[in-house]
Protein backbone atom coordinates (compact mmCIF):
# COMPACT_ATOMS: atom_id res chain seq x y z
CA UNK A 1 -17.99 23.31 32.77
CA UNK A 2 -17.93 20.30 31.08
CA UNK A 3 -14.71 18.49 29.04
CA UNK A 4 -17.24 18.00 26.04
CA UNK A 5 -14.96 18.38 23.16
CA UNK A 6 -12.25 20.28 23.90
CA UNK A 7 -9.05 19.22 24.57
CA UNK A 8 -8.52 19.32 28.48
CA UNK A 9 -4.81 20.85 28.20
CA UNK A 10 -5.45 23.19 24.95
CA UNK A 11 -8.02 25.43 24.25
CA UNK A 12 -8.37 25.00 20.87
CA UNK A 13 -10.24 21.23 19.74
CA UNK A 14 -7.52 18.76 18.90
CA UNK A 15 -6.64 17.01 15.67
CA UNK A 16 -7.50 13.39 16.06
CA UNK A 17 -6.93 10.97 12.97
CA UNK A 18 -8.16 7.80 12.66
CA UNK A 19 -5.56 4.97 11.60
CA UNK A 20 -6.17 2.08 9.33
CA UNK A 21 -4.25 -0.69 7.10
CA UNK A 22 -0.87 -1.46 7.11
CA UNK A 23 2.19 1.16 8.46
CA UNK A 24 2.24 3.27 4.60
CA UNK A 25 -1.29 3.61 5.33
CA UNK A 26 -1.02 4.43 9.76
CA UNK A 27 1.66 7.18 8.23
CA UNK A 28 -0.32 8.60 5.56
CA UNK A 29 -3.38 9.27 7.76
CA UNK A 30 -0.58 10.22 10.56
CA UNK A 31 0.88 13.12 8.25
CA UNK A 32 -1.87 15.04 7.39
CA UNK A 33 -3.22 14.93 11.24
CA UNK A 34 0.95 16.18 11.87
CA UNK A 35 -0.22 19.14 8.55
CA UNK A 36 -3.19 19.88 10.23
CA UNK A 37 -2.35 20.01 14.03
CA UNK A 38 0.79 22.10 12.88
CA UNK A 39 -1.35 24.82 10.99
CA UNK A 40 -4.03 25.23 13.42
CA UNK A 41 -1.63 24.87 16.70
CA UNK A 42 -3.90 22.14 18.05
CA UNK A 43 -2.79 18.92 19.86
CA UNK A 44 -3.00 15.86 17.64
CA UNK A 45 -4.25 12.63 19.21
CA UNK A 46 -4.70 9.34 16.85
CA UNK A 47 -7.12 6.84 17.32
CA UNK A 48 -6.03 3.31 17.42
CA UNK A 49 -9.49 1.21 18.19
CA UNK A 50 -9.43 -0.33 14.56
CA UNK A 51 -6.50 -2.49 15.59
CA UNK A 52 -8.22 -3.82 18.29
CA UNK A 53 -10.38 -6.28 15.99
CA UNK A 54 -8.14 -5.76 12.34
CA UNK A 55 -6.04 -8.80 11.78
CA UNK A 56 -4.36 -8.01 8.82
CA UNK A 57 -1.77 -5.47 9.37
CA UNK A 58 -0.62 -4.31 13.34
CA UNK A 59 -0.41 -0.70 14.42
CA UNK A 60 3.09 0.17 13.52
CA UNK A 61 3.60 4.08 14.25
CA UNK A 62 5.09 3.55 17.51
CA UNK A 63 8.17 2.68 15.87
CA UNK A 64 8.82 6.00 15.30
CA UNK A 65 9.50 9.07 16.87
CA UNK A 66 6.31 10.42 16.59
CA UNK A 67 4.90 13.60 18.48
CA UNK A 68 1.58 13.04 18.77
CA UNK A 69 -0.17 11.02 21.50
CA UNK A 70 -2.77 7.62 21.58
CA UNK A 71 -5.97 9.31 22.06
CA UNK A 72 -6.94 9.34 25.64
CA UNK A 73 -10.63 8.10 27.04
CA UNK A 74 -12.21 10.96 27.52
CA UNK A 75 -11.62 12.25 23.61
CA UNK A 76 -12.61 8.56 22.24
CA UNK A 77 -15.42 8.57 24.08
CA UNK A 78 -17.35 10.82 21.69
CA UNK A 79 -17.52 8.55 19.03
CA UNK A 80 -18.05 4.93 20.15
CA UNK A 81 -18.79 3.37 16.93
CA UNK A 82 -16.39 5.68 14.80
CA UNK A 83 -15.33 3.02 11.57
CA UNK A 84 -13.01 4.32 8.92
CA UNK A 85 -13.93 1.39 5.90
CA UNK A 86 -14.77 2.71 3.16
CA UNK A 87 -18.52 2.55 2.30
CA UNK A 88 -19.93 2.52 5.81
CA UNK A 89 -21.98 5.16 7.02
CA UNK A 90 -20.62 7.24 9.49
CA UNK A 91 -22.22 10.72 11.20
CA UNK A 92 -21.16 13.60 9.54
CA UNK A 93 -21.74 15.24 13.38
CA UNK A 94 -20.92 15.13 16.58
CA UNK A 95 -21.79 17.64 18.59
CA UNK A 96 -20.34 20.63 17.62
CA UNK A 97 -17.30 18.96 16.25
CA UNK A 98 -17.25 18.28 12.10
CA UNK A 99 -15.66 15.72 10.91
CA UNK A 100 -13.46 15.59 7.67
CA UNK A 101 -13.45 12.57 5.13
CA UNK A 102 -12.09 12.46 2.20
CA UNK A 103 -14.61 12.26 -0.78
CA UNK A 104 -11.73 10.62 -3.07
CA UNK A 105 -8.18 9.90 -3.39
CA UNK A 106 -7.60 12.77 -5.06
CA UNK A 107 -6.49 15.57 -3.00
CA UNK A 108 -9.47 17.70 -1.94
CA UNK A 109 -8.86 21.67 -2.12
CA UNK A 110 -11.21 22.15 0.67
CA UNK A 111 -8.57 20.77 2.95
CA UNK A 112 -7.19 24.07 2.93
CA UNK A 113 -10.32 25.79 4.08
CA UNK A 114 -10.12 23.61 7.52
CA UNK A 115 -10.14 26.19 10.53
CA UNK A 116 -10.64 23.90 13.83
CA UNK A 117 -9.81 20.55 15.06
CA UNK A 118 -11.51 17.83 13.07
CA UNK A 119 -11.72 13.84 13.43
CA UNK A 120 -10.22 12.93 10.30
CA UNK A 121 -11.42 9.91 8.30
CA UNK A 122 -9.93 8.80 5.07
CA UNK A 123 -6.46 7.31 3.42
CA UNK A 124 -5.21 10.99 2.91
CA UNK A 125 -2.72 9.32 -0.32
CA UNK A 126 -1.00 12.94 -1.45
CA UNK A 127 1.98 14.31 -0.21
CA UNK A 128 -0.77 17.68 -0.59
CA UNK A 129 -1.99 16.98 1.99
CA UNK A 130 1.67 17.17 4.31
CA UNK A 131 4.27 18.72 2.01
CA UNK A 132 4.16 21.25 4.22
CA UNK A 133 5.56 19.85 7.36
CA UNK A 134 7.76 17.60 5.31
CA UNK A 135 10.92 18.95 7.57
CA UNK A 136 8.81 17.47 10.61
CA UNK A 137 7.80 14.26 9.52
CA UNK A 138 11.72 13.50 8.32
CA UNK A 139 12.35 14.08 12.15
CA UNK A 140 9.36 12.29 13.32
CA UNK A 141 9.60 9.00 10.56
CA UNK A 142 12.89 7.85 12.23
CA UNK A 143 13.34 4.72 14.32
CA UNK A 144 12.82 5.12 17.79
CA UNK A 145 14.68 1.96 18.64
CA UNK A 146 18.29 1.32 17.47
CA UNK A 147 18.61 -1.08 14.30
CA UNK A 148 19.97 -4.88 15.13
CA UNK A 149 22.91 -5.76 14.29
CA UNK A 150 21.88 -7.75 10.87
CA UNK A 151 19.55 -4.61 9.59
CA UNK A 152 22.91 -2.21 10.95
CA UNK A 153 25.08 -4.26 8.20
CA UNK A 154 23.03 -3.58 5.71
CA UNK A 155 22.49 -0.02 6.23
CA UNK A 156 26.32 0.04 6.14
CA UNK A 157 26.73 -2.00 2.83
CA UNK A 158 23.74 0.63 1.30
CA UNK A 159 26.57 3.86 2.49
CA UNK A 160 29.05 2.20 0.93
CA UNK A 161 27.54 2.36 -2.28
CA UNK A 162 25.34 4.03 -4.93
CA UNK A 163 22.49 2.40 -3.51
CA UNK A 164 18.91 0.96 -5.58
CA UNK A 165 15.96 -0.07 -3.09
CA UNK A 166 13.40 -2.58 -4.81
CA UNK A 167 10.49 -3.20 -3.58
CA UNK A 168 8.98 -6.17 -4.47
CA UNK A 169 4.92 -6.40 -2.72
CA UNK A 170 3.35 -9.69 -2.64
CA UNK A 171 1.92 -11.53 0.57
CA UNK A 172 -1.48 -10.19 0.84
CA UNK A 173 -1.43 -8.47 -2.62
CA UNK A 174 -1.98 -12.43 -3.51
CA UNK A 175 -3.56 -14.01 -0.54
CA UNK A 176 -6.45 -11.26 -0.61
CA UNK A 177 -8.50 -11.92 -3.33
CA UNK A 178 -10.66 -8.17 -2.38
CA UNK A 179 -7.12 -6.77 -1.76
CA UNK A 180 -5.77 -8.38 -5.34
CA UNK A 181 -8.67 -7.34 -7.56
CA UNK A 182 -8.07 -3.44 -6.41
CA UNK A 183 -4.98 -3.13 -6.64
CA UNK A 184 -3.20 -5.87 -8.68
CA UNK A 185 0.80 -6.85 -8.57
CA UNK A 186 3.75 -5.09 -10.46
CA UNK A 187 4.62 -7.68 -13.20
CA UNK A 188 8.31 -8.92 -13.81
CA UNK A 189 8.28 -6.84 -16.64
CA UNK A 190 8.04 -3.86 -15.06
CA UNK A 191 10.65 -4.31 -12.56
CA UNK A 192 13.02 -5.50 -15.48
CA UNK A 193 12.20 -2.22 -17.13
CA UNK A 194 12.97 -0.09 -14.43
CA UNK A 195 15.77 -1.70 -13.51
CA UNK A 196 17.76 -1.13 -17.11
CA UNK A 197 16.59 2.76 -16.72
CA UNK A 198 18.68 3.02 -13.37
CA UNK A 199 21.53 0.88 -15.07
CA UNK A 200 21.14 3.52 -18.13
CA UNK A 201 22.28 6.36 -15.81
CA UNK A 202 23.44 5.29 -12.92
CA UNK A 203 26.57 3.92 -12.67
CA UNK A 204 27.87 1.61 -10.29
CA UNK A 205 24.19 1.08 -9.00
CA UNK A 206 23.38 -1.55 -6.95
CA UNK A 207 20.15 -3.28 -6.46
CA UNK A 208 18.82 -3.74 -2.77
CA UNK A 209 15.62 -5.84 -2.78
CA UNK A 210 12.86 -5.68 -0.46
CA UNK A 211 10.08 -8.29 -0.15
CA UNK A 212 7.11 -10.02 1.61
CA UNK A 213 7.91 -12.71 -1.01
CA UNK A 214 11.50 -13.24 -1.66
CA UNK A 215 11.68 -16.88 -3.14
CA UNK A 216 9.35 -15.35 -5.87
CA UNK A 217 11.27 -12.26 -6.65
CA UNK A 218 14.53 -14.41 -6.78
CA UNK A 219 12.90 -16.70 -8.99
CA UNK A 220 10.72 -14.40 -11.41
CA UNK A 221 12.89 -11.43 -11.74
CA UNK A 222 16.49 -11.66 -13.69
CA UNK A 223 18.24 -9.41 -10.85
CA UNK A 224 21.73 -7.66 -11.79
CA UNK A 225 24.95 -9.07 -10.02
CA UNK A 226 25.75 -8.55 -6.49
CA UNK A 227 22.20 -7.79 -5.94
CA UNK A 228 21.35 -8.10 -1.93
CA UNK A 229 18.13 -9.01 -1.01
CA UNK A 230 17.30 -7.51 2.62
CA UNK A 231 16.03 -10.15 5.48
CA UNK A 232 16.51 -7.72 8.35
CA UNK A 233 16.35 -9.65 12.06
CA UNK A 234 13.53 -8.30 14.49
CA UNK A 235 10.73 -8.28 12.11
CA UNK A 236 9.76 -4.54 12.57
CA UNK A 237 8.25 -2.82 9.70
CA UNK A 238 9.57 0.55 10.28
CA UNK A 239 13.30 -1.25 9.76
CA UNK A 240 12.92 -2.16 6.61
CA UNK A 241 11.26 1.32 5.14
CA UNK A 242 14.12 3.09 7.09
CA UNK A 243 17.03 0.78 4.83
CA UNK A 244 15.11 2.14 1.97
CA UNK A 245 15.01 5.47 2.51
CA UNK A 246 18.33 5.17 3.11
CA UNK A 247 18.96 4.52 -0.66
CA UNK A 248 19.55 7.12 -3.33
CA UNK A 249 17.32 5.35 -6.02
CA UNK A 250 14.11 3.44 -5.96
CA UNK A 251 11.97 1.12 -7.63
CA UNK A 252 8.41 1.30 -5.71
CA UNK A 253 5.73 -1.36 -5.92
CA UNK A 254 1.93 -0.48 -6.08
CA UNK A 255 2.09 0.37 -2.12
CA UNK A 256 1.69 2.80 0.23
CA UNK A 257 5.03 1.26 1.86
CA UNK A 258 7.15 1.30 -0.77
CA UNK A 259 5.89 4.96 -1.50
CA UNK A 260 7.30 6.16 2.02
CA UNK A 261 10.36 4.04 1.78
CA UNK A 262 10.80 6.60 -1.53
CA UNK A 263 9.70 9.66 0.06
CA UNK A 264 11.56 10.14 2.67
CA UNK A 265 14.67 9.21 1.23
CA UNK A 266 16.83 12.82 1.33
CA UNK A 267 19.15 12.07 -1.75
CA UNK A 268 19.59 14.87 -4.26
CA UNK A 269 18.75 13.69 -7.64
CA UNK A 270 17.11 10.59 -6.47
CA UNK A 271 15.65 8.22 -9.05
CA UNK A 272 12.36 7.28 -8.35
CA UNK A 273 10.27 4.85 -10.30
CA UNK A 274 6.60 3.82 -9.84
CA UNK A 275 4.16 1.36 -11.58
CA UNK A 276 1.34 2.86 -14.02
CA UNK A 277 -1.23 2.38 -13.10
CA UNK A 278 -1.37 1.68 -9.54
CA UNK A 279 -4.52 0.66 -9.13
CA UNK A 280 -6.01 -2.46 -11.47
CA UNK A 281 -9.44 -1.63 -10.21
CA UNK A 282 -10.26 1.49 -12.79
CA UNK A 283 -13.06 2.88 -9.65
CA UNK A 284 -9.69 4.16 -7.78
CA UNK A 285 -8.27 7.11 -8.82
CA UNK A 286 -5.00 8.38 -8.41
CA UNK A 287 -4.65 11.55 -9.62
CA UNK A 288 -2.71 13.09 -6.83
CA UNK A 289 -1.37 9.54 -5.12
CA UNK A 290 2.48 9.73 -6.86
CA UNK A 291 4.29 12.80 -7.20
CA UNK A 292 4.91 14.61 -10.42
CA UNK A 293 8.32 14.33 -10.43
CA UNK A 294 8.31 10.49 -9.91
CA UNK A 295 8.90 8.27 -13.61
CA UNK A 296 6.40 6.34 -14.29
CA UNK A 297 6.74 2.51 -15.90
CA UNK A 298 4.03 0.11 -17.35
CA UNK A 299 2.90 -2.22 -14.59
């Protein structure tokens, strides 16, 4: 009998998720292939070949402890010319095996009507679709290589104290004119705002700033004193999210990144403020994208 689509070491057809964009994005798509996988008792593979001709962002997941395995030849093999962008056409059928995409950003219900492995396409942008292996991904979202000795000092310094992270998203937010018109930038304004609610309850709160752009955030934004801004060593993205989600409070930009950085963060009572709305491009919805029981501040 042939391999065809079943998983050689499982009888049931694996979970294999696509990934695309930058490392919020790799971990979105990565958690509800984790929510799937888990409820089904299927293997989850991820598929990587988008990285092999993408220039803007790297495949970043590796720098984590995840469970799940690079999707081996034999399981690629049945879809060739598999392309997650939005707006191409892509078969709705392989075989015998269904694909899922997601037909918004909203959370779609019928998600929890899936009952066998699935190649999943789509950005997957609601904790919805994960919540429930939340415990797992905290294990799974952690560094799998120690921290350097400049990003360990600052992980110190953010213990010591009742800890802010900022995040402050630039780079290709203004280089990518596509990238700019959808989603826009988080004004001055609104991280002054958002900054004087923390200083309003929190005392003692101290700001740590991250940013693709730091020269502009020191220069555009009045920043409270003793304010660090984080330059971590080895250039790893993962580092940087894991300083922030070592803080208590946060400040997100309009990013997927800065939206992990706040999720996973395990403080009780945690602050956690995000820009309305987070998309400048009124076609993108976000109706399920931040959680309820995030603030929400003027962009």
């Amino acid at each position: 009998m042939g391999v065809g689509l079943i998983d050689q070491n499982h009888s049931k057809k694996p979970v294999v998720v696509r990934l695309a964009g930058g490392l919020g994005n790799q971990m979105f798509q990565y958690a509800a292939g984790l929510a799937l996988a888990t409820r089904l008792g299927a293997q989850l593979h991820i598929d990587t070949r988008e990285y092999e001709s993408y220039t803007l962002h790297d495949f970043g997941l590796l720098q984590w402890n995840i469970s799940a395995t690079v999707a081996p030849p034999y399981i690629l093999s049945q879809c060739s010319t598999l392309r997650i962008r939005l707006g191409n056409k892509i078969p709705l059928l392989l075989g015998r095996w269904l694909f899922f995409k997601e037909p918004s950003l909203a959370f779609d219900p019928a998600w929890l009507e899936l009952r066998d492995g699935k190649w999943l396409l789509g950005y997957f942008q609601s904790e919805a679709y994960f919540m429930t292996v939340r415990a797992k991904l905290l294990k799974e979202f952690t560094l799998r290589d120690p921290l350097g000795e400049r990003a360990r000092k600052y992980l110190e310094a953010i213990q010591r104290c009742v800890a802010v992270a900022v995040h402050v998203r630039r780079g290709d937010y203004i280089s990518n004119s596509a990238t700019l018109r959808i989603h826009g930038v988080c004004s001055p304004q609104y991280y002054q705002r958002a900054i004087l609610s923390i200083q309003n309850r929190v005392k003692l709160a101290r700001f740590f700033v991250f940013s693709n752009d730091p020269m502009w955030a020191k220069a555009n934004i009045d920043w409270p004193e003793a304010t660090v801004f984080v330059e971590t060593e080895d250039g790893r993205a993962a580092v940087d999210m894991a300083l922030m989600a070592a803080c208590q409070h946060h400040i997100v930009a309009n990013s997927s990144y800065s939206w992990w950085g706040a999720w996973l963060s395990q403080a009780d009572q945690g602050i956690k403020i995000a820009p309305k709305p987070w998309f400048d491009d009124s076609r993108y919805k976000e109706q399920t994208l931040v959680p309820t029981q995030w603030e929400r501040i003027q962009k």
